[in-house]
C-alpha atoms as a PDB file:
ATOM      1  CA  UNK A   1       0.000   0.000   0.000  1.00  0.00           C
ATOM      2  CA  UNK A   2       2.417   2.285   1.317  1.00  0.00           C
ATOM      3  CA  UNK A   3       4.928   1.599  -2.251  1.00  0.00           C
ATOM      4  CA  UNK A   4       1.680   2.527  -4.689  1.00  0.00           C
ATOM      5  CA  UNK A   5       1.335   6.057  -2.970  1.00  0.00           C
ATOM      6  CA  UNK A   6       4.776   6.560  -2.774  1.00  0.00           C
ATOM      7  CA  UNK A   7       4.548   5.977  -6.919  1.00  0.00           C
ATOM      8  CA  UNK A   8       1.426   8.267  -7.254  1.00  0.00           C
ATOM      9  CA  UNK A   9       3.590  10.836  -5.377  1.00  0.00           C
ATOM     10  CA  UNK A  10       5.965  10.584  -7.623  1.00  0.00           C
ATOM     11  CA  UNK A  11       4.365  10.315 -10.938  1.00  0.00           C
ATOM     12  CA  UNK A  12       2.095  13.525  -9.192  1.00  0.00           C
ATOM     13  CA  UNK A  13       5.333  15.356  -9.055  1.00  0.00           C
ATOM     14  CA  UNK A  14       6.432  14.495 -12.643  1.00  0.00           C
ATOM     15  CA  UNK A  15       3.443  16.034 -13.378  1.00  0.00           C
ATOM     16  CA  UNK A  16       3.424  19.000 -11.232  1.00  0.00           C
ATOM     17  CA  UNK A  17       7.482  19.727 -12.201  1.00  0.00           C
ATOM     18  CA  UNK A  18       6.496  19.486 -16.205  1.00  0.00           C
ATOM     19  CA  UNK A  19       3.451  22.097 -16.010  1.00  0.00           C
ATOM     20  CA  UNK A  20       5.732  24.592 -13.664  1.00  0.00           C
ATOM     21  CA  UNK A  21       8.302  23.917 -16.843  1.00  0.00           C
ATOM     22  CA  UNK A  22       7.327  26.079 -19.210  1.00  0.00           C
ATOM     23  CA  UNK A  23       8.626  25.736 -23.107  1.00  0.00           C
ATOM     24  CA  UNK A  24      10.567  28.690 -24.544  1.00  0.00           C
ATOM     25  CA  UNK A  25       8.165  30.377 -27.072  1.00  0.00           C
ATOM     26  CA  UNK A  26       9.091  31.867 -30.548  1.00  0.00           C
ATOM     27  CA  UNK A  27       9.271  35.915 -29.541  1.00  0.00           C
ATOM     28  CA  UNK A  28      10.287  37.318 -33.264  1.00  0.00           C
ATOM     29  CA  UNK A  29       7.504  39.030 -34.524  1.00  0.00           C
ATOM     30  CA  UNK A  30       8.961  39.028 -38.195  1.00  0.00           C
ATOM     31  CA  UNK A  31       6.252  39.477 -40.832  1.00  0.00           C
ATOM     32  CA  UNK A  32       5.959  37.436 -44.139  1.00  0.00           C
ATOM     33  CA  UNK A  33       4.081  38.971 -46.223  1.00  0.00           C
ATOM     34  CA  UNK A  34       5.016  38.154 -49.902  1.00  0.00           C
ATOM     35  CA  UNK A  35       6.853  34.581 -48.940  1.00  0.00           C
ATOM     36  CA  UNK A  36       5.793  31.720 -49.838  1.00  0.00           C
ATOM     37  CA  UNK A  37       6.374  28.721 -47.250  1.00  0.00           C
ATOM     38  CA  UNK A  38       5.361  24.866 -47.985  1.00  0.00           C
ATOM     39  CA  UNK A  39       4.417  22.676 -45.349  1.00  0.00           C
ATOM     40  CA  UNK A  40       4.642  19.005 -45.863  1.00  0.00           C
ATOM     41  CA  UNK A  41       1.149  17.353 -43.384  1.00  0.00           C
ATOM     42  CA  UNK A  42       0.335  20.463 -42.813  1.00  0.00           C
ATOM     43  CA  UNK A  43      -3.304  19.249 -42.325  1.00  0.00           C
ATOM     44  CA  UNK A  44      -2.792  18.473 -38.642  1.00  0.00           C
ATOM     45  CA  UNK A  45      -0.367  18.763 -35.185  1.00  0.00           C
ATOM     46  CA  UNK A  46       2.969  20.369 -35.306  1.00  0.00           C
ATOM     47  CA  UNK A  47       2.238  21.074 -39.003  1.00  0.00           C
ATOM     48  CA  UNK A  48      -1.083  22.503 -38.539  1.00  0.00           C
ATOM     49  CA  UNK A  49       0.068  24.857 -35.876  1.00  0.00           C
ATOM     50  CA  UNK A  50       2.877  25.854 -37.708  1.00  0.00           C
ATOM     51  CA  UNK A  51       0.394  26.662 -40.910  1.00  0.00           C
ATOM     52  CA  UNK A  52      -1.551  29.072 -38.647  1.00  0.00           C
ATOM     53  CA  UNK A  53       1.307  30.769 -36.821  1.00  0.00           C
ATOM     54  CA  UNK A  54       3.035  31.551 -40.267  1.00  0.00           C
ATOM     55  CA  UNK A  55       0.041  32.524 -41.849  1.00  0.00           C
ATOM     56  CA  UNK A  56      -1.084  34.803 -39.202  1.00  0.00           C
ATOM     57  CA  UNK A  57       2.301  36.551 -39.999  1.00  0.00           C
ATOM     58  CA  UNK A  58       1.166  37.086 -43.503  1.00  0.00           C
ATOM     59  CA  UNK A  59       2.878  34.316 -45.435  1.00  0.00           C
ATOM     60  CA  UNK A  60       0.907  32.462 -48.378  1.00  0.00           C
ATOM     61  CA  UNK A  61       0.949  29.047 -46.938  1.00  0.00           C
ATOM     62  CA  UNK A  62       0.343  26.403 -48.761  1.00  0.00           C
ATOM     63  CA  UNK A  63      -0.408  22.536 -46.652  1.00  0.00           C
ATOM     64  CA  UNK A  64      -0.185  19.127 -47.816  1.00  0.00           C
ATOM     65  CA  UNK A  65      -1.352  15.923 -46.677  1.00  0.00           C
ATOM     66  CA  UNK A  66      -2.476  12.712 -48.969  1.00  0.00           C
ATOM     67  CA  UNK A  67      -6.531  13.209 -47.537  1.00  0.00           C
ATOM     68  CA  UNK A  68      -8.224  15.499 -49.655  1.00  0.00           C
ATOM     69  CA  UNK A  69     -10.933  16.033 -47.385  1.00  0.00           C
ATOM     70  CA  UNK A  70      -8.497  16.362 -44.521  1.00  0.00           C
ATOM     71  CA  UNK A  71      -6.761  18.823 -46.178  1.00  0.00           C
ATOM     72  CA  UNK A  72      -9.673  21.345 -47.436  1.00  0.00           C
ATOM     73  CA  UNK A  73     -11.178  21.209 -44.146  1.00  0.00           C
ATOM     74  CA  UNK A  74      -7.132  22.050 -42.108  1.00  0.00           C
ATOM     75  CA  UNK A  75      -7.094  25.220 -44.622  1.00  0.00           C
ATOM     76  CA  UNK A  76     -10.751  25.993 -43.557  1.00  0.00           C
ATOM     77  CA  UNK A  77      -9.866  26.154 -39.982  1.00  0.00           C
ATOM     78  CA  UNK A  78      -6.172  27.881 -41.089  1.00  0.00           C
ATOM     79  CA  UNK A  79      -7.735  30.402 -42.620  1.00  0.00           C
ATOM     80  CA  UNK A  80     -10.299  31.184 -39.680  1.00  0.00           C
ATOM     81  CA  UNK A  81      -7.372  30.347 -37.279  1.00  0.00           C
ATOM     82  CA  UNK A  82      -5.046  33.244 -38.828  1.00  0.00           C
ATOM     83  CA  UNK A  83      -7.735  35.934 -40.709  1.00  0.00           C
ATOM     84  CA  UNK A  84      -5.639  35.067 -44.065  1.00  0.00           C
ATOM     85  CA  UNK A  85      -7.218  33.923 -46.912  1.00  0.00           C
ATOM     86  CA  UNK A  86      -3.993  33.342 -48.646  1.00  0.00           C
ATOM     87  CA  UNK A  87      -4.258  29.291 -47.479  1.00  0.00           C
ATOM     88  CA  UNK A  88      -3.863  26.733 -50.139  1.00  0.00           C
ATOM     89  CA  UNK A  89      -4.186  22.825 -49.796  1.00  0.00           C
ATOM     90  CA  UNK A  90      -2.108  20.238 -52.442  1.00  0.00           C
ATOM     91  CA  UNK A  91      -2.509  16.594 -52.389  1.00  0.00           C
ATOM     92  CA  UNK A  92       0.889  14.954 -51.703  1.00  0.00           C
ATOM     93  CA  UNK A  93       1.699  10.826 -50.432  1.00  0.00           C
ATOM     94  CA  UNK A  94       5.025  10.751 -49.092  1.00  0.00           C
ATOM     95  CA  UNK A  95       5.388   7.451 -49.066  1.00  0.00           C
ATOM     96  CA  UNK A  96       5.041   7.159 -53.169  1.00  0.00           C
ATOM     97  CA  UNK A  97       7.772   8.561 -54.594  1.00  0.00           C
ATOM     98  CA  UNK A  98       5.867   9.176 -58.147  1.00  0.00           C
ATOM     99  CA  UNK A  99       3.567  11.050 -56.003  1.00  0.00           C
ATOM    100  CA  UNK A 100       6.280  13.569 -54.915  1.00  0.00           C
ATOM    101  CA  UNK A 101       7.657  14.092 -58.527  1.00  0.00           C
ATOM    102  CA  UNK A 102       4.301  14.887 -60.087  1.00  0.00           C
ATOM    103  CA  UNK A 103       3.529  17.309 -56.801  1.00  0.00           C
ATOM    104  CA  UNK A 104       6.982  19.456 -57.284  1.00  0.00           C
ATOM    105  CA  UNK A 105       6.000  19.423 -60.832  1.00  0.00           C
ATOM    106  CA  UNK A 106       2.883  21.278 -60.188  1.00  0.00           C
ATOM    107  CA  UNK A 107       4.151  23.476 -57.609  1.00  0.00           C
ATOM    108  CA  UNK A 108       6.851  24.785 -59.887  1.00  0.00           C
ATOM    109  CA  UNK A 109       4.712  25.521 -62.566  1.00  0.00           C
ATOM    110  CA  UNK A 110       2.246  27.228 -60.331  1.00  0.00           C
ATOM    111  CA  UNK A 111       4.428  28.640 -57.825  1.00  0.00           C
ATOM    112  CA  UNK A 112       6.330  31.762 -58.483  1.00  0.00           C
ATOM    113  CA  UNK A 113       9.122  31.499 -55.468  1.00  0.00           C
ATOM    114  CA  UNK A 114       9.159  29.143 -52.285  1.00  0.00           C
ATOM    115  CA  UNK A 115      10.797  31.432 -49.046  1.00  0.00           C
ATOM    116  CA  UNK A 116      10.128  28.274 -46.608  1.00  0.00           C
ATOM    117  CA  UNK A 117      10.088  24.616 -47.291  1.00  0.00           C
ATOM    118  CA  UNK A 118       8.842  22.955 -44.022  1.00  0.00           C
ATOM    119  CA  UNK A 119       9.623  18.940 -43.833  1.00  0.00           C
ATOM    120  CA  UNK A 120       7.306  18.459 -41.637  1.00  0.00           C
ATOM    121  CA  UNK A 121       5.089  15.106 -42.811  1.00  0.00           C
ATOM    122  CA  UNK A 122       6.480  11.872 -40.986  1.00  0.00           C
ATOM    123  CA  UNK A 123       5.282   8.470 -39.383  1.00  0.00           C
ATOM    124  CA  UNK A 124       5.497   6.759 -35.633  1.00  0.00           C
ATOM    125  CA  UNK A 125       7.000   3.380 -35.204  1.00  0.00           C
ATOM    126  CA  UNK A 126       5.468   1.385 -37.857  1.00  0.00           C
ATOM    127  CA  UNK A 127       6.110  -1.945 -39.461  1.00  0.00           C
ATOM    128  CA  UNK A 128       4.518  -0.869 -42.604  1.00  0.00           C
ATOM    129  CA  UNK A 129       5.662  -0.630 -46.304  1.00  0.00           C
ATOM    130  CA  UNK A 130       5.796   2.068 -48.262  1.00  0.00           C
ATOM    131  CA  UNK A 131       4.741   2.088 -52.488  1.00  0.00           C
ATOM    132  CA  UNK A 132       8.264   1.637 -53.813  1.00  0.00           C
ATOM    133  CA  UNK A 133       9.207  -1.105 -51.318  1.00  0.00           C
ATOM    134  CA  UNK A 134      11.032   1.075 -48.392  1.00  0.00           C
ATOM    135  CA  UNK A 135      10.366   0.998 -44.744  1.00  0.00           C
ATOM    136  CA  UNK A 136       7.684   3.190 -43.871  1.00  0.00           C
ATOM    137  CA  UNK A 137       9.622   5.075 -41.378  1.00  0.00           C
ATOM    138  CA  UNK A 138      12.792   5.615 -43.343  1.00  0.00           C
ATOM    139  CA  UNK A 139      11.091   5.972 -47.123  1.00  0.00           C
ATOM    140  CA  UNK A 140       8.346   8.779 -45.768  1.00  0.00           C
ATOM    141  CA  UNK A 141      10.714  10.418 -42.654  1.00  0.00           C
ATOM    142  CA  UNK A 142      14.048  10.526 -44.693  1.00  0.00           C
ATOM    143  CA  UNK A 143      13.321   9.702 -48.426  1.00  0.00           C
ATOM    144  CA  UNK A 144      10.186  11.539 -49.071  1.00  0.00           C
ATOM    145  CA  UNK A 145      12.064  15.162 -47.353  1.00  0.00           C
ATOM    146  CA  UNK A 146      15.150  14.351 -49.846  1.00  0.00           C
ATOM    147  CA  UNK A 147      13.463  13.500 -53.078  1.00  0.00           C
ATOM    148  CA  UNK A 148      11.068  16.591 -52.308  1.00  0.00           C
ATOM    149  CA  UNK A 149      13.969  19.120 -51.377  1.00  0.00           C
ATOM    150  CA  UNK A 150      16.031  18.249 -54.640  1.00  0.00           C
ATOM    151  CA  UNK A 151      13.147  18.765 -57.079  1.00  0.00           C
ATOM    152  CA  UNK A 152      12.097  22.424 -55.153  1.00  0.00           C
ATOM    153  CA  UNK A 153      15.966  23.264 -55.017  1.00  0.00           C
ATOM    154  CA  UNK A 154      15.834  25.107 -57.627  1.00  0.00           C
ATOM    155  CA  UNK A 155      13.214  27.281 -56.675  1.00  0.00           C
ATOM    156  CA  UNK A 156      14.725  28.122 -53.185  1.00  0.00           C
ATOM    157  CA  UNK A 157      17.606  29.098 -54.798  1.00  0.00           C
ATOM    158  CA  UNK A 158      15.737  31.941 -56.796  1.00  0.00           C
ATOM    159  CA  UNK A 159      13.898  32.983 -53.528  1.00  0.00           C
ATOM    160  CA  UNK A 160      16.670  33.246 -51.572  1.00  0.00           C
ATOM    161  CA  UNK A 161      17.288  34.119 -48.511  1.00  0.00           C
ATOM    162  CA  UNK A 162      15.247  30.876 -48.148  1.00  0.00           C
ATOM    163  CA  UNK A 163      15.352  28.281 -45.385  1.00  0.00           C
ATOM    164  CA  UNK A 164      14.629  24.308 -45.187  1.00  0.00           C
ATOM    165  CA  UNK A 165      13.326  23.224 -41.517  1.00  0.00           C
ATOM    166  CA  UNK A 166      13.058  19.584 -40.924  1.00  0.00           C
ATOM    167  CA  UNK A 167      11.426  17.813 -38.098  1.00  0.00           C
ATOM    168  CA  UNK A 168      13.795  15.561 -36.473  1.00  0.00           C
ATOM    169  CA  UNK A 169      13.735  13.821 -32.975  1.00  0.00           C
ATOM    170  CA  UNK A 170      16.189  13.671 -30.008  1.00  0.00           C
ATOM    171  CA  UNK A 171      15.719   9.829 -30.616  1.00  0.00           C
ATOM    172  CA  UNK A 172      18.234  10.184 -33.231  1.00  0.00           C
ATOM    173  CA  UNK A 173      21.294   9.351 -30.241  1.00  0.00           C
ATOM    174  CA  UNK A 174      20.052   5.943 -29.858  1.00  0.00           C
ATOM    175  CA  UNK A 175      20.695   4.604 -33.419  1.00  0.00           C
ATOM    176  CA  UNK A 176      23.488   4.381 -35.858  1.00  0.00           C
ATOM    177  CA  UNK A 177      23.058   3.994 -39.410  1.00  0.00           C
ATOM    178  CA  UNK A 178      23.867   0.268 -41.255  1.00  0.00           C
ATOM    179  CA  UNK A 179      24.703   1.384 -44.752  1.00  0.00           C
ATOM    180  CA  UNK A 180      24.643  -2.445 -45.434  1.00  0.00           C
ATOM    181  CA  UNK A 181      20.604  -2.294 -44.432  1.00  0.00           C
ATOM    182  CA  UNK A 182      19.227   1.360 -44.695  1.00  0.00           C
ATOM    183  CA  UNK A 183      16.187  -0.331 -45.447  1.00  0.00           C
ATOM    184  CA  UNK A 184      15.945  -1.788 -42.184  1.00  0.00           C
ATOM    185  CA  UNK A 185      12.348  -2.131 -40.658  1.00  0.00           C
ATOM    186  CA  UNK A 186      12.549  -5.378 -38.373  1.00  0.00           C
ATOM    187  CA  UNK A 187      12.321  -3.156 -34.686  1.00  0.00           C
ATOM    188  CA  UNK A 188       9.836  -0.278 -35.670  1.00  0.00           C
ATOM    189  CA  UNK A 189      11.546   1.289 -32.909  1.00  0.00           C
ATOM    190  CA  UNK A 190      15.123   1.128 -34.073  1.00  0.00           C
ATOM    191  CA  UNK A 191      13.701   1.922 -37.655  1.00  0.00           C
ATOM    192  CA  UNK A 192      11.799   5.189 -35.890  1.00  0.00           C
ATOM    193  CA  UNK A 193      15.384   6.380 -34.550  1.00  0.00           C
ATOM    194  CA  UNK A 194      17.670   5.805 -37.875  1.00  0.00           C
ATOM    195  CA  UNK A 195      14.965   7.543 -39.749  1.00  0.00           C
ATOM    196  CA  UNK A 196      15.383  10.259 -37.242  1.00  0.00           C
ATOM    197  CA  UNK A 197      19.445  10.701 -37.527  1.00  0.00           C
ATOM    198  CA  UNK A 198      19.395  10.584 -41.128  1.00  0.00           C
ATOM    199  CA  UNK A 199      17.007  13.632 -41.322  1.00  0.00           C
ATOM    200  CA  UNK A 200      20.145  15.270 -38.711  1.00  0.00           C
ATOM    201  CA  UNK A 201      22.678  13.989 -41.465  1.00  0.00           C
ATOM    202  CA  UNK A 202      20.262  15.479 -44.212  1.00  0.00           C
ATOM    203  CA  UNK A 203      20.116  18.917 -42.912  1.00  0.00           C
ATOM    204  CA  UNK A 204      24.077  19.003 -42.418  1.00  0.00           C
ATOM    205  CA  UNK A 205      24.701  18.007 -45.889  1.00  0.00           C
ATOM    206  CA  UNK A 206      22.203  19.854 -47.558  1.00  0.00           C
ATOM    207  CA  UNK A 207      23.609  22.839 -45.701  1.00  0.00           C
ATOM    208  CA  UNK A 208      27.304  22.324 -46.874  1.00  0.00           C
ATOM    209  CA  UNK A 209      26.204  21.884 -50.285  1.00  0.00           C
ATOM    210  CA  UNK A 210      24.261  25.361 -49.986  1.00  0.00           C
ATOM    211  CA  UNK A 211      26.918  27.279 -48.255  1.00  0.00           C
ATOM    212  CA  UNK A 212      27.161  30.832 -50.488  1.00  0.00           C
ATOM    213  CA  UNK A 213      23.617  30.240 -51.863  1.00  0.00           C
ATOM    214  CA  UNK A 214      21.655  32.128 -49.521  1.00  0.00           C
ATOM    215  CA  UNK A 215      19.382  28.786 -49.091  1.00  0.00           C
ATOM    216  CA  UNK A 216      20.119  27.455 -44.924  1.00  0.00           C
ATOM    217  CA  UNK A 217      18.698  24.444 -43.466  1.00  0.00           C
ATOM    218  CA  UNK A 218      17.861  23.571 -39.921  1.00  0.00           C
ATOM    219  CA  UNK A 219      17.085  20.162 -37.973  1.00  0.00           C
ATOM    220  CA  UNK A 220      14.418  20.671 -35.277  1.00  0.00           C
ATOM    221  CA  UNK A 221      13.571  18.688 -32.811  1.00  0.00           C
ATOM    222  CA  UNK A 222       9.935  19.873 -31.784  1.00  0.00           C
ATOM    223  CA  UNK A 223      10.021  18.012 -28.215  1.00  0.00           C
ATOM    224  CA  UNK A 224       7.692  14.835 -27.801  1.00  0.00           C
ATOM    225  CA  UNK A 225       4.314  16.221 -29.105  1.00  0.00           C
ATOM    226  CA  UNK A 226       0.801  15.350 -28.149  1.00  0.00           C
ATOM    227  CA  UNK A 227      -1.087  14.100 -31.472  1.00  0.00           C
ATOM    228  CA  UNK A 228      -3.479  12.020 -32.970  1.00  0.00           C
ATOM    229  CA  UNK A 229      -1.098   9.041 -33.442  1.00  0.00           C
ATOM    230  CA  UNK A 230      -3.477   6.961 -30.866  1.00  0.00           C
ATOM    231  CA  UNK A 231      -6.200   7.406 -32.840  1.00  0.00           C
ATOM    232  CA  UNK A 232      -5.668   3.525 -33.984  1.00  0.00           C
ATOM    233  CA  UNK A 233      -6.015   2.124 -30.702  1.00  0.00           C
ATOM    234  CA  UNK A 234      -9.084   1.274 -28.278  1.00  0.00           C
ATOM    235  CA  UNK A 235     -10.684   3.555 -26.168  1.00  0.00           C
ATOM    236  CA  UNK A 236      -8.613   2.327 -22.792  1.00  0.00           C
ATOM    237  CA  UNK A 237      -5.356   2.385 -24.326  1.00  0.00           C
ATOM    238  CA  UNK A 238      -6.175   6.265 -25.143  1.00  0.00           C
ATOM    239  CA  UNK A 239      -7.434   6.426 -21.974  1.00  0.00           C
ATOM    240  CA  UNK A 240      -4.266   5.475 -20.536  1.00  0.00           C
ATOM    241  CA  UNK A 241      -1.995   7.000 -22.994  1.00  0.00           C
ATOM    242  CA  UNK A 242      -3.683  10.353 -22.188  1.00  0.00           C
ATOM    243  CA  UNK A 243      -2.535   9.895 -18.580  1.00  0.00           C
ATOM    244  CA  UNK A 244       0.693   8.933 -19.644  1.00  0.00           C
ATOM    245  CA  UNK A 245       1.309  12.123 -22.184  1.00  0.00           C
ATOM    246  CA  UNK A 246      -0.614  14.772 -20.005  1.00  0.00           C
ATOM    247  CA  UNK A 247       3.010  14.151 -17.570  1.00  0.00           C
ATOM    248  CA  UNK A 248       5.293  13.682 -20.201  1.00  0.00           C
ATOM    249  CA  UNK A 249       4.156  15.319 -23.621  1.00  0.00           C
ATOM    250  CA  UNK A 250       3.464  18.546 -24.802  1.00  0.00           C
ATOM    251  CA  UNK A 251       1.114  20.010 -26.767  1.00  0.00           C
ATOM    252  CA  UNK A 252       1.381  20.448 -30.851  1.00  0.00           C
ATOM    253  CA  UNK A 253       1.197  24.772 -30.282  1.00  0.00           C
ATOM    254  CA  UNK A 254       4.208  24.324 -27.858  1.00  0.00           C
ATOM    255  CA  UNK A 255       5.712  21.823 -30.266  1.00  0.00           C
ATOM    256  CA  UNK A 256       5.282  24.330 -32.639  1.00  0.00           C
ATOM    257  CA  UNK A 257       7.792  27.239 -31.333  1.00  0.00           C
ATOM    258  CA  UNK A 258      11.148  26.400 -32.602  1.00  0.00           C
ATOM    259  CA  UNK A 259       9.609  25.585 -36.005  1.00  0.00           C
ATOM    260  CA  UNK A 260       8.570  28.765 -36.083  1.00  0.00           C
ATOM    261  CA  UNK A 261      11.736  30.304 -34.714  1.00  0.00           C
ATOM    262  CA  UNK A 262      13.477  28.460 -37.047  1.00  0.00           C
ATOM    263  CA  UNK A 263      11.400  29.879 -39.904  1.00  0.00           C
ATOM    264  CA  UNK A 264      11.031  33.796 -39.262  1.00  0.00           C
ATOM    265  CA  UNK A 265      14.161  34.209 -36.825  1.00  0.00           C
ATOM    266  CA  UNK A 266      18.021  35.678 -38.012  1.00  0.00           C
ATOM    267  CA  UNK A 267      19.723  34.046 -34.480  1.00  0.00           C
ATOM    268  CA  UNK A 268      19.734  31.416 -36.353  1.00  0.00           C
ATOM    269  CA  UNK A 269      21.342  32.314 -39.355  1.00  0.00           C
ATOM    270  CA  UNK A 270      24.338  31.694 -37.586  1.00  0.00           C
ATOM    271  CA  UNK A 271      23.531  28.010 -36.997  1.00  0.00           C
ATOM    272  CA  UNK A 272      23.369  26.699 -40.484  1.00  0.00           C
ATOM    273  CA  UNK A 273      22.728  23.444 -40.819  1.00  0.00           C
ATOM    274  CA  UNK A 274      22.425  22.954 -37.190  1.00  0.00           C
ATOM    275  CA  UNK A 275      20.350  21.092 -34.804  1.00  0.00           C
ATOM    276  CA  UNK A 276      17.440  22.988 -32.105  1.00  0.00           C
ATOM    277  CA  UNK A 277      14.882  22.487 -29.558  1.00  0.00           C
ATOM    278  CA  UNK A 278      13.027  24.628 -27.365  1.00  0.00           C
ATOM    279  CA  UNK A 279      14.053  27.809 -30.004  1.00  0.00           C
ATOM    280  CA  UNK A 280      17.861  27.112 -29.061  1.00  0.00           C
ATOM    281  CA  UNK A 281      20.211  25.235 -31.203  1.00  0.00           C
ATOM    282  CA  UNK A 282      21.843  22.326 -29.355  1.00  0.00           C
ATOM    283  CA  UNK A 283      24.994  20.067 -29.467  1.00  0.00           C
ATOM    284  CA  UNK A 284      24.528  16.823 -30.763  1.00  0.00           C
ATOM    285  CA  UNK A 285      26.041  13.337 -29.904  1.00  0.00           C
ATOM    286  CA  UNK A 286      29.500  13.170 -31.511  1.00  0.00           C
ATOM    287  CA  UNK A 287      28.094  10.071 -33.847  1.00  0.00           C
ATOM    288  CA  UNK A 288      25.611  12.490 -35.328  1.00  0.00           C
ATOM    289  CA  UNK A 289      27.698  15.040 -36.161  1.00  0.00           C
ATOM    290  CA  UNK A 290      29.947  13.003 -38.728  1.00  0.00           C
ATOM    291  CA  UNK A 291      30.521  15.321 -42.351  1.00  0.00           C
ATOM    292  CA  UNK A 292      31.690  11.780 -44.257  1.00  0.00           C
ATOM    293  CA  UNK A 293      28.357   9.909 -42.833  1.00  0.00           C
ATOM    294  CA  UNK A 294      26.328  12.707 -44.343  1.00  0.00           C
ATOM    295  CA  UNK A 295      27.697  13.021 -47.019  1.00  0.00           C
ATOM    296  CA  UNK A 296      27.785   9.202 -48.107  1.00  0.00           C
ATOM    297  CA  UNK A 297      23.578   9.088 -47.131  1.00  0.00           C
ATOM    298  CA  UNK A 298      23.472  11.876 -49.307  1.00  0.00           C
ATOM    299  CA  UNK A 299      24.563   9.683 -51.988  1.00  0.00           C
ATOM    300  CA  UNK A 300      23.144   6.407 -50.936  1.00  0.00           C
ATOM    301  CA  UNK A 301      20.159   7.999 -50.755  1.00  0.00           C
ATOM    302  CA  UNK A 302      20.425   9.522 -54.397  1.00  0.00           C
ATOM    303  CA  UNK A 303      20.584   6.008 -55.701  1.00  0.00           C
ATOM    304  CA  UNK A 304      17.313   4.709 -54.189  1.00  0.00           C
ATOM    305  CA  UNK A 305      15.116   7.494 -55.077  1.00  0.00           C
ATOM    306  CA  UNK A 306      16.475   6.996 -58.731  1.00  0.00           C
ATOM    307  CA  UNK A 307      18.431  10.713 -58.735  1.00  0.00           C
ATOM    308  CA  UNK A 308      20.928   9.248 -60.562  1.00  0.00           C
ATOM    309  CA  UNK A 309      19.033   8.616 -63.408  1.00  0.00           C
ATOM    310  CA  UNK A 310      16.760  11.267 -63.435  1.00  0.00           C
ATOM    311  CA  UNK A 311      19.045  14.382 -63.257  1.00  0.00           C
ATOM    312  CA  UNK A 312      16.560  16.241 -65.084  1.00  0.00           C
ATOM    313  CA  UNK A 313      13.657  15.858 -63.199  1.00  0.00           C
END
């Protein structure tokens, strides 16, 4: 008897010490009016959030997400959200590469300059498949981001000064990458955390390939977010999990600051290619921060989504 209260004490604490915690918010009030910024699942959570924050700030936003209905209704509430009509939705499936060619097709022909790409669309821990045969976590966290940011790089560079933000995850210092498996998807988990680190390794080389362009790149690590990823499950696991997150999660608006300090403020100009949470950028885990590893994902990752081959695209 007396060991359960002493853990309901505790876990009460937890709980008490994260609410007195609060999150560092995003205090530039830079405008965007006249820049364009592109947010990848957009439609809901950290990307949603995001979409209203930037658009409130005058930016012409435009969301994707691969629900149609999903995504007419998030620029609906966008729009109401921020008092700017200047909301558009586009259909996009991350996990289908064909899908991502024929969407930066469209957007270049329609879209005049990008100011803001936003890598925002991603997947839990699952052991799922995606269209061209990849690991769901590594083909829609890492792949779909790469593939997508080569096809628009030419458009950021005529917009420039124009940043790339992609949503990473602290989770990133418990894996290394296998360059004999990349595709690895046996511990959803494991596959989760790789995914993770390559979108670190992504930002750095995509940043060192940029240097004197005027396009900068930035790995963010939003903090573990309260979403709709329990959706799936039964009614008592939700009711649990909402226990659970209520101590340890936060919620998608708070999750939502450094992306938006990333996007609007010049502190972090000086952080190119660098890695932040909580609107500060941080030090990574020596294994992370490895120039060769970067640069040969880069590569290895060329192959796969068929850059090699399709220079022209």
């Amino acid at each position: 008897m007396y060991a359960l209260v002493g853990v309901l004490l505790a876990l009460l604490c937890v709980l008490l010490l994260r609410r007195l915690k609060a999150r560092r918010l995003c205090m530039d009030i830079k405008r965007l009016d006249g820049k364009t910024v592109l947010i990848t699942g957009g439609s809901s959570g950290i990307g949603k959030e995001t979409a209203i924050a930037l658009a409130r700030r005058g930016a012409r936003l435009i969301i994707t997400c691969h629900d149609e209905l999903k995504g007419e209704s998030a620029v609906r509430l966008i729009q109401k959200e921020s008092h700017n009509l200047n909301v558009h939705f586009m259909m996009l499936n991350m996990a289908n590469l064909q899908s991502i060619r024929n969407f930066c097709k469209t957007f270049i022909h329609n879209e005049k300059r990008l100011d803001i790409l936003i890598n925002n669309d991603g997947v839990p821990a699952l052991l799922h498949w995606t269209d061209d045969g990849f690991s769901m976590c590594f083909g829609v966290n890492h792949l779909g981001p790469f593939l997508l940011t080569h096809l628009l790089m030419g458009l950021l560079k005529s917009s420039t000064p124009s940043r790339i933000i992609t949503i990473t995850s602290d989770v990133y210092k418990y894996q290394k990458l296998d360059f004999q498996d990349l595709n690895y998807n046996i511990v959803p988990i494991f596959t989760y955390c790789r995914s993770k680190l390559a979108n670190i390794y992504f930002t750095q080389e995509v940043s060192r390939q940029m240097e004197g362009t005027g396009v900068t790149a930035y790995a963010v690590h939003p903090g573990y977010v309260v979403g709709d990823w329990t959706s799936q499950f039964s009614v008592l696991f939700r009711i649990v999990m909402y226990v659970f997150v209520s101590m340890f999660f936060i919620s998608c608006e708070a999750g939502a600051q450094t992306v938006i300090h990333c996007a609007v403020s010049d502190e972090v100009l000086a952080h190119n290619g660098g890695y932040f949470s909580d609107c500060q950028p941080r030090k990574l885990r020596p294994h992370a921060h490895d120039a060769g590893i970067a640069k040969k994902l880069w590569e290895a990752s060329e192959g796969l989504v068929g850059l090699t081959s399709h220079r022209d695209n």
